[in-house]
C-alpha atoms as a PDB file:
ATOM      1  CA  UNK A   1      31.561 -47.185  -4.659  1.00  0.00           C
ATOM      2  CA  UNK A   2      28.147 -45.715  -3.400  1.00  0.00           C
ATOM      3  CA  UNK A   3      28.549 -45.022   0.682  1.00  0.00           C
ATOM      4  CA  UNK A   4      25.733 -47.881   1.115  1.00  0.00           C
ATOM      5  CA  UNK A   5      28.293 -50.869   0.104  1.00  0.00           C
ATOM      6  CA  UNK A   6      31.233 -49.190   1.455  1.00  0.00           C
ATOM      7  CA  UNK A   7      29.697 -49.232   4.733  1.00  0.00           C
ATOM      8  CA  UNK A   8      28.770 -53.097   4.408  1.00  0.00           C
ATOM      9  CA  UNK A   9      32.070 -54.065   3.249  1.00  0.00           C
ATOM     10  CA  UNK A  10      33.516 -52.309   6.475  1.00  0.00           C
ATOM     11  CA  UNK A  11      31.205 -54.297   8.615  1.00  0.00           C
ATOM     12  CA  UNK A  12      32.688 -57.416   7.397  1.00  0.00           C
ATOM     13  CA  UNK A  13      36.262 -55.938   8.378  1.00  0.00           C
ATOM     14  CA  UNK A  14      37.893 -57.503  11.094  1.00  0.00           C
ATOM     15  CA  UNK A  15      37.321 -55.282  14.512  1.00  0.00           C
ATOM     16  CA  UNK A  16      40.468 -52.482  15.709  1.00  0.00           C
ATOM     17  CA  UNK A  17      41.360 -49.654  17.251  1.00  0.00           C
ATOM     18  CA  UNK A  18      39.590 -47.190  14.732  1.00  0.00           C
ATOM     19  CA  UNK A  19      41.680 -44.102  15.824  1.00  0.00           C
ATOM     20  CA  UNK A  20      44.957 -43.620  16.159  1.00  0.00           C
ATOM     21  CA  UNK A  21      47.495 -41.369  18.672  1.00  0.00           C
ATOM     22  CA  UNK A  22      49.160 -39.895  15.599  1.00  0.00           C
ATOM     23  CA  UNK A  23      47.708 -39.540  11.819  1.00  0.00           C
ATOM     24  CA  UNK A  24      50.873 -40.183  10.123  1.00  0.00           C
ATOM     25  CA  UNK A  25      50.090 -43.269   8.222  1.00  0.00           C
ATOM     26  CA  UNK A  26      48.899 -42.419   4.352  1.00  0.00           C
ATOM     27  CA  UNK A  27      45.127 -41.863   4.047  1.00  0.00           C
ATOM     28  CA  UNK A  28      43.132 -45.048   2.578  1.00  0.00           C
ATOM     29  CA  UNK A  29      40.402 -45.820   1.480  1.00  0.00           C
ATOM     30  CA  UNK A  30      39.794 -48.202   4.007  1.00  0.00           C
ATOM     31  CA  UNK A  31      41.043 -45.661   6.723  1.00  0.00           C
ATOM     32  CA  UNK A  32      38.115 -43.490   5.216  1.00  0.00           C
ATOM     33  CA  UNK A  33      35.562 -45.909   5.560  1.00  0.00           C
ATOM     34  CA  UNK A  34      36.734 -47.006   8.993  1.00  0.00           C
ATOM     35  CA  UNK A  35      35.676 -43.238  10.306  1.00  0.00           C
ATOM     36  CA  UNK A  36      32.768 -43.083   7.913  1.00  0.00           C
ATOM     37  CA  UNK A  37      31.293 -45.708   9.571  1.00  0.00           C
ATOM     38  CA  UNK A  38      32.177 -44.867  12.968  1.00  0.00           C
ATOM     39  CA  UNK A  39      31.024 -41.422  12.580  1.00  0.00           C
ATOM     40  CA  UNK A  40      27.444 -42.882  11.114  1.00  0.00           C
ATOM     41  CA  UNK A  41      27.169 -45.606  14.030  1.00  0.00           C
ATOM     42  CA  UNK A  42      27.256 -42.212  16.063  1.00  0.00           C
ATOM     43  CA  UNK A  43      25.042 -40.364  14.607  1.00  0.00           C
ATOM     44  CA  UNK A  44      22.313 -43.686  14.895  1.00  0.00           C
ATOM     45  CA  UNK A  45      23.213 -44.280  18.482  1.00  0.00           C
ATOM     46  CA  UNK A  46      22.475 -40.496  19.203  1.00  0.00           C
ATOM     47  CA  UNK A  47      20.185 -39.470  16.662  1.00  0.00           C
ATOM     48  CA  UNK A  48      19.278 -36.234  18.716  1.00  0.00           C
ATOM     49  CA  UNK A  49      22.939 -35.064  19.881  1.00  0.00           C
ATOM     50  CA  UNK A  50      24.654 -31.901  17.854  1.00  0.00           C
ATOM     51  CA  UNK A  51      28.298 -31.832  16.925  1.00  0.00           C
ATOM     52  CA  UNK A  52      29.276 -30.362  20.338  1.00  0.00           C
ATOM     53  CA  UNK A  53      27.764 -33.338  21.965  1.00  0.00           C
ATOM     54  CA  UNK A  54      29.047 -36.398  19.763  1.00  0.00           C
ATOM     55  CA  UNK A  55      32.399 -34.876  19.995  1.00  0.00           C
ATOM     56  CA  UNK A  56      32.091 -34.846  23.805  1.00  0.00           C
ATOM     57  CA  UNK A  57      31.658 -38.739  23.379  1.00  0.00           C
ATOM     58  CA  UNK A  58      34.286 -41.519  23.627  1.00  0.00           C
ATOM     59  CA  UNK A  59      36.639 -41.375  20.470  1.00  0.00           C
ATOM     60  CA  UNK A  60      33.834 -38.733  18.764  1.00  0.00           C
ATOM     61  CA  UNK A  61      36.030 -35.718  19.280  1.00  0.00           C
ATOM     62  CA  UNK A  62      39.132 -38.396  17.271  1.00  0.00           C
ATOM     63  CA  UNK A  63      36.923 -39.407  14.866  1.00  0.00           C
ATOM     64  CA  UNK A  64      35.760 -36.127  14.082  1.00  0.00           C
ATOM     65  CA  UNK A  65      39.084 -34.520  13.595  1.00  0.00           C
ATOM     66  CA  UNK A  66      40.279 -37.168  11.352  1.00  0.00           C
ATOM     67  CA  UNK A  67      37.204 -36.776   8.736  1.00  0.00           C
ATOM     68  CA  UNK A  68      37.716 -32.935   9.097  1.00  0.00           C
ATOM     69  CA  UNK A  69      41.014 -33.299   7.930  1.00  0.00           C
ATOM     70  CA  UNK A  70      41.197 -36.270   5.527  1.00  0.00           C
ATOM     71  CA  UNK A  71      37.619 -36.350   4.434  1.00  0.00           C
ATOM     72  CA  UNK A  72      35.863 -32.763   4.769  1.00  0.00           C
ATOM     73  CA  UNK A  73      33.621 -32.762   2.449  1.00  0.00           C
ATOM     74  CA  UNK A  74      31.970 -35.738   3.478  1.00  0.00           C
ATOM     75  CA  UNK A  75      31.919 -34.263   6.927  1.00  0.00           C
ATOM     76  CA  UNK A  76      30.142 -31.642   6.197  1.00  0.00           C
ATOM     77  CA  UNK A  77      27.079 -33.199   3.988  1.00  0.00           C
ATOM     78  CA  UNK A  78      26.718 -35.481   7.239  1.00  0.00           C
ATOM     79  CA  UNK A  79      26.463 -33.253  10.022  1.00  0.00           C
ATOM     80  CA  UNK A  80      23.454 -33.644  12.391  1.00  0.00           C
ATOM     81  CA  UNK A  81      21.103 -31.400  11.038  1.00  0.00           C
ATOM     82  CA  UNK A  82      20.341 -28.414  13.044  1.00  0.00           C
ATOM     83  CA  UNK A  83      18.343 -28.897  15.776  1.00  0.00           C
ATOM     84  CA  UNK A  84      14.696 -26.221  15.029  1.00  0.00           C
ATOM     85  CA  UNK A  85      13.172 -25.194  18.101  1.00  0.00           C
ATOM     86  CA  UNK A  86       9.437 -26.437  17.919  1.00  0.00           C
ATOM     87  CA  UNK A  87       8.047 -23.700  21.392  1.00  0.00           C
ATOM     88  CA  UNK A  88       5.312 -22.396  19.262  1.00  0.00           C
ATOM     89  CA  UNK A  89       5.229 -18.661  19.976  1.00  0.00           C
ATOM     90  CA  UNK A  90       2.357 -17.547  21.963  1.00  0.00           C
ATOM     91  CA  UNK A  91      -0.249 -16.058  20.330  1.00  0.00           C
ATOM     92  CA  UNK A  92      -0.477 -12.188  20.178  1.00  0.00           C
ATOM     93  CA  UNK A  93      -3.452 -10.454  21.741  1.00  0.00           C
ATOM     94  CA  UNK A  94      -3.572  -7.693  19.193  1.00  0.00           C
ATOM     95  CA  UNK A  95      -6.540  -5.900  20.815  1.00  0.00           C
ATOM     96  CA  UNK A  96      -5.251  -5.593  24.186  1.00  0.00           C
ATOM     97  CA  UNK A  97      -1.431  -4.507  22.940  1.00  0.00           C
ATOM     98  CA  UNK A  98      -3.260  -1.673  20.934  1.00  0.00           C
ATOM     99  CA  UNK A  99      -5.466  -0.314  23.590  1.00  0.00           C
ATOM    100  CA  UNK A 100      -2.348  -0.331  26.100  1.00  0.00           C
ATOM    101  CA  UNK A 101      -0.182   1.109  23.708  1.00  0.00           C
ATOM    102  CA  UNK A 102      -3.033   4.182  23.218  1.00  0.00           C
ATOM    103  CA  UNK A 103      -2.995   4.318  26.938  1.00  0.00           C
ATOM    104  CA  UNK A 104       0.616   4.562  27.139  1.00  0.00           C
ATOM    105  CA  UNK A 105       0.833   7.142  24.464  1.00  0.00           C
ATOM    106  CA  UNK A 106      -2.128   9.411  26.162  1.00  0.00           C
ATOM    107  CA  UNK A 107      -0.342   9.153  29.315  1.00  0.00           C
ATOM    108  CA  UNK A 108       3.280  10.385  27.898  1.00  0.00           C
ATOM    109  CA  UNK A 109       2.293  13.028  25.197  1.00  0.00           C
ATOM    110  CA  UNK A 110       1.358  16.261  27.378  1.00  0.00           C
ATOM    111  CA  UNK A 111       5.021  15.853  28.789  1.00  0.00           C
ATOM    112  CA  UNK A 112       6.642  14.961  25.615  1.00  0.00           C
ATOM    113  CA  UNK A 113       4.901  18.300  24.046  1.00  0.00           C
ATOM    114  CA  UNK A 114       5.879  20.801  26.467  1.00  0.00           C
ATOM    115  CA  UNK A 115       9.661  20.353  26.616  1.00  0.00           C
ATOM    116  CA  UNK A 116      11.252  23.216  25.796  1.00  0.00           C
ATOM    117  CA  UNK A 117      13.944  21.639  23.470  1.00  0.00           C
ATOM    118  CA  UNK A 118      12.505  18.786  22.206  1.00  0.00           C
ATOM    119  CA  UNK A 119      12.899  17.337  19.043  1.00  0.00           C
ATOM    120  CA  UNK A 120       9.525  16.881  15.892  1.00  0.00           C
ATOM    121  CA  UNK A 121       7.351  14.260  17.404  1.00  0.00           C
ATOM    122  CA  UNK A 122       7.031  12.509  14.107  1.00  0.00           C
ATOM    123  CA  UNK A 123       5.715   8.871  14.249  1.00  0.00           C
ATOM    124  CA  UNK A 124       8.797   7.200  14.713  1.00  0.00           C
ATOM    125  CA  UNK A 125       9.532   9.446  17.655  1.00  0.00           C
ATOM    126  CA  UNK A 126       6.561   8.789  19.399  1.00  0.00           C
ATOM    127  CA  UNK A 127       6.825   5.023  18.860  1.00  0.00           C
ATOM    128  CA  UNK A 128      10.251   5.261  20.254  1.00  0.00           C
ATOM    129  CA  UNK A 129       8.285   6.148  23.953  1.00  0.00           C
ATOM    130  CA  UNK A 130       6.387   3.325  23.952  1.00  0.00           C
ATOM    131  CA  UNK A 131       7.338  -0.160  25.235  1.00  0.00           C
ATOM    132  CA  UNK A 132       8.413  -2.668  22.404  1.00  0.00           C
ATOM    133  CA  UNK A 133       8.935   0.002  20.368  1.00  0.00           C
ATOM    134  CA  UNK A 134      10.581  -2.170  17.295  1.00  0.00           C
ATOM    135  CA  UNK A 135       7.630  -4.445  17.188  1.00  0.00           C
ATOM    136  CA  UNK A 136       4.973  -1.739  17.527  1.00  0.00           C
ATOM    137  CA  UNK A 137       6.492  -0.103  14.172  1.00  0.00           C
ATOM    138  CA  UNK A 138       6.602  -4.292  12.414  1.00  0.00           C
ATOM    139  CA  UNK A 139       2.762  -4.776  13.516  1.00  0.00           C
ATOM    140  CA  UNK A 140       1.222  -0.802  12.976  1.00  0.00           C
ATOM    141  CA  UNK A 141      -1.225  -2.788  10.280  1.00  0.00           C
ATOM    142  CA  UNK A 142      -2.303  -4.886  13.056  1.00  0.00           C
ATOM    143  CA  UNK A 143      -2.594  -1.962  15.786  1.00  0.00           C
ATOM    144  CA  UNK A 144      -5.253   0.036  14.274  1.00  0.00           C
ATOM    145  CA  UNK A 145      -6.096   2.251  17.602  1.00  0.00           C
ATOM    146  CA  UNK A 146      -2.144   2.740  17.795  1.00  0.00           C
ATOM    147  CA  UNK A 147      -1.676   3.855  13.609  1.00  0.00           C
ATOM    148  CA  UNK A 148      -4.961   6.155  14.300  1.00  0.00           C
ATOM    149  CA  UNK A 149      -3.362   7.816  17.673  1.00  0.00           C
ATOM    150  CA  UNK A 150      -0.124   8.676  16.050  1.00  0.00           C
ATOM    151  CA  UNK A 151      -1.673  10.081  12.587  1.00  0.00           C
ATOM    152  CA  UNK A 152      -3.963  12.044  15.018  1.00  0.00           C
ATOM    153  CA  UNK A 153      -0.964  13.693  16.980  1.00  0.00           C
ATOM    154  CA  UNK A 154       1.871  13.037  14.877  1.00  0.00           C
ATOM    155  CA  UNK A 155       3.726  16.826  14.089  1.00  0.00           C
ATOM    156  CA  UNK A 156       4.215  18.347  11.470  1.00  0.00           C
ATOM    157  CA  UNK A 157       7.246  20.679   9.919  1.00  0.00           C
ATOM    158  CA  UNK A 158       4.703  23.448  10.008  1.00  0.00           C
ATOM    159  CA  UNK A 159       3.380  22.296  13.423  1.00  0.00           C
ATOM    160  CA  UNK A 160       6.719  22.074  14.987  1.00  0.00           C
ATOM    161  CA  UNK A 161       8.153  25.985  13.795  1.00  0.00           C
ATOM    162  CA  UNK A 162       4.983  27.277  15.521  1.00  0.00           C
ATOM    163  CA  UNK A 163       5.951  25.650  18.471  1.00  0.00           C
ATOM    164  CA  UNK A 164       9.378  26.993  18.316  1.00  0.00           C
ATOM    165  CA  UNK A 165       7.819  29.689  17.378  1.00  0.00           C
ATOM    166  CA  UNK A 166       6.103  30.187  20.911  1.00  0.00           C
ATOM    167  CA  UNK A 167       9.200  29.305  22.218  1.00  0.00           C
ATOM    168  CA  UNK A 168      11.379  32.200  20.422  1.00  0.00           C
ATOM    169  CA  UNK A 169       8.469  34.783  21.902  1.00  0.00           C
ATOM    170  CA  UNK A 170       8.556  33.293  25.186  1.00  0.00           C
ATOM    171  CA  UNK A 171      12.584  33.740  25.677  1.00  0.00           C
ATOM    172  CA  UNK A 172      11.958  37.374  23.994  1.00  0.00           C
ATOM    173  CA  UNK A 173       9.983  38.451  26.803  1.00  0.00           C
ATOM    174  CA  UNK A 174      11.728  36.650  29.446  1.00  0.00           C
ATOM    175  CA  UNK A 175      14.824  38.841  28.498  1.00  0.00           C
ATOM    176  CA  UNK A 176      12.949  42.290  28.239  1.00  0.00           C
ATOM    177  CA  UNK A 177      13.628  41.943  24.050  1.00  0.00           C
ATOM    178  CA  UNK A 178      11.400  43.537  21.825  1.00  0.00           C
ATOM    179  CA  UNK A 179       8.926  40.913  19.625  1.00  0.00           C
ATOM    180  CA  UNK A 180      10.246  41.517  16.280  1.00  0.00           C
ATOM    181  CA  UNK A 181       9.151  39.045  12.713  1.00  0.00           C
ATOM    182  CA  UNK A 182      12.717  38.801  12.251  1.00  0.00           C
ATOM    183  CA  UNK A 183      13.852  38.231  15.652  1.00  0.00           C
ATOM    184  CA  UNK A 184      11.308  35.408  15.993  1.00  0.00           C
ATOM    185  CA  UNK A 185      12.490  33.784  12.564  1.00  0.00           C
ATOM    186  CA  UNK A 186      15.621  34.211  13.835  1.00  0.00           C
ATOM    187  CA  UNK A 187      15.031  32.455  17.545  1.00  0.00           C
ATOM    188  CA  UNK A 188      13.171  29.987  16.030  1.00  0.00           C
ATOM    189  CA  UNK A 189      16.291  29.019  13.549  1.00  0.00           C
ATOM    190  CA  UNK A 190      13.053  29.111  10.803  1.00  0.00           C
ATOM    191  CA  UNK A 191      14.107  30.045   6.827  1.00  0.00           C
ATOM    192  CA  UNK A 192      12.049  32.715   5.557  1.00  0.00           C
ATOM    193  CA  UNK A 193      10.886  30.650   2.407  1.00  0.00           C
ATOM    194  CA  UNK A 194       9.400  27.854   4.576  1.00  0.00           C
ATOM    195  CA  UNK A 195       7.178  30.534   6.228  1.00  0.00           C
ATOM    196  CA  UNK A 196       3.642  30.369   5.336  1.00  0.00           C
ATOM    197  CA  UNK A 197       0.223  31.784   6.063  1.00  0.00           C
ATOM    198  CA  UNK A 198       0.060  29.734   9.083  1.00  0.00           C
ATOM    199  CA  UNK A 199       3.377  30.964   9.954  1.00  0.00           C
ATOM    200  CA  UNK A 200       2.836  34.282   9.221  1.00  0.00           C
ATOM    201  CA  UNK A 201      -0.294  34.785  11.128  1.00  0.00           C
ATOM    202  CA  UNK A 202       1.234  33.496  14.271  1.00  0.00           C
ATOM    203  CA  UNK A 203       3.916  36.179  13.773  1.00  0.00           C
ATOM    204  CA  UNK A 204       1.251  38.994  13.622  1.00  0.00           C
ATOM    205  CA  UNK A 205      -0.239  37.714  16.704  1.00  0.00           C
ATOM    206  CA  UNK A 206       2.958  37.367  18.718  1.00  0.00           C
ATOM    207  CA  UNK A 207       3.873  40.530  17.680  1.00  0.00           C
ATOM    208  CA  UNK A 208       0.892  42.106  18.325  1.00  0.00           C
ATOM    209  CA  UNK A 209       0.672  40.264  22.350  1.00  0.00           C
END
């Protein structure tokens, strides 16, 4: 029997008490078309309330229970549907993110440089200083200032062993040590194949300071 005429025939049943204290009698069919229809009569008189809040009705949290355990499956293909939240998200001022985000970056990157310790600014490192960092890295195609500032100062493997480089000489001198080519690749924790001209001319002119 389709749901349509089972819900008719129960409107022509005599009017009860729909729930009762215990569930021991045997599940009928009538007894599922008694909640079926009490469930739907719920769901028309508050088209707009979730589960949470036609349970929290008179007899809803009953009648709910009893389809959950006799009649699940019907339960579940009539649910409310979920309720889709319809704010439209405010519109993005691309332009104005991407010249703040420049100004942010221009403001930050003589510190971040000069630490002693610090770690290869590579792109996502940079990002990382910036506010909404997570959605700066999703939108870089729409932040063309912001892509163009970071491929501009973004550092490279080579760039970063001449900076530890300077930092190797620096501690040298600062404890009377001789500037040596292998105590600088040694300081600098750099492996002699990855040296190269680059390198290897800041080595001479260390050594040579």
């Amino acid at each position: 029997m389709s749901v349509t005429k089972l819900l008719e025939k129960v409107r022509r049943l005599p009017e009860g008490v729909l729930v009762p204290s215990h569930f021991s009698k045997k599940v009928t069919v009538q007894n599922a078309a008694e909640y079926r229809y009490s469930w739907v009569d719920m769901l028309k008189r508050h088209p707009s309330a979730g589960v949470k809040e036609l349970r929290s009705t008179e007899r809803g949290d009953a009648i709910y229970a009893w389809l959950y355990r006799n009649d699940k499956s019907w339960l579940m293909s009539n649910r409310p549907k979920r309720k889709v939240n319809s704010q439209s998200h405010y519109a993005v001022n691309y332009r104005d993110w991407d010249a703040k985000n420049v100004a942010h970056l221009e403001s930050v990157y003589e510190v971040m440089a000069n630490v002693r310790n610090r770690p290869r600014l590579t792109r996502t490192r940079i990002i990382k200083e910036l506010p909404r960092s997570n959605s700066v890295e999703k939108h870089l195609p729409d932040l063309p200032a912001t892509s163009q500032w970071l491929t501009d100062h973004e550092e490279s493997v080579e760039d970063f062993q001449l900076h530890r480089l300077r930092i190797a000489y620096e501690q040298m001198k600062s404890n009377d040590l001789e500037v040596k080519r292998w105590r600088l690749l040694r300081t600098a924790a750099i492996r002699i194949e990855l040296v190269t001209p680059k390198i290897e001319a800041e080595i001479r002119r260390l050594e040579q300071s």
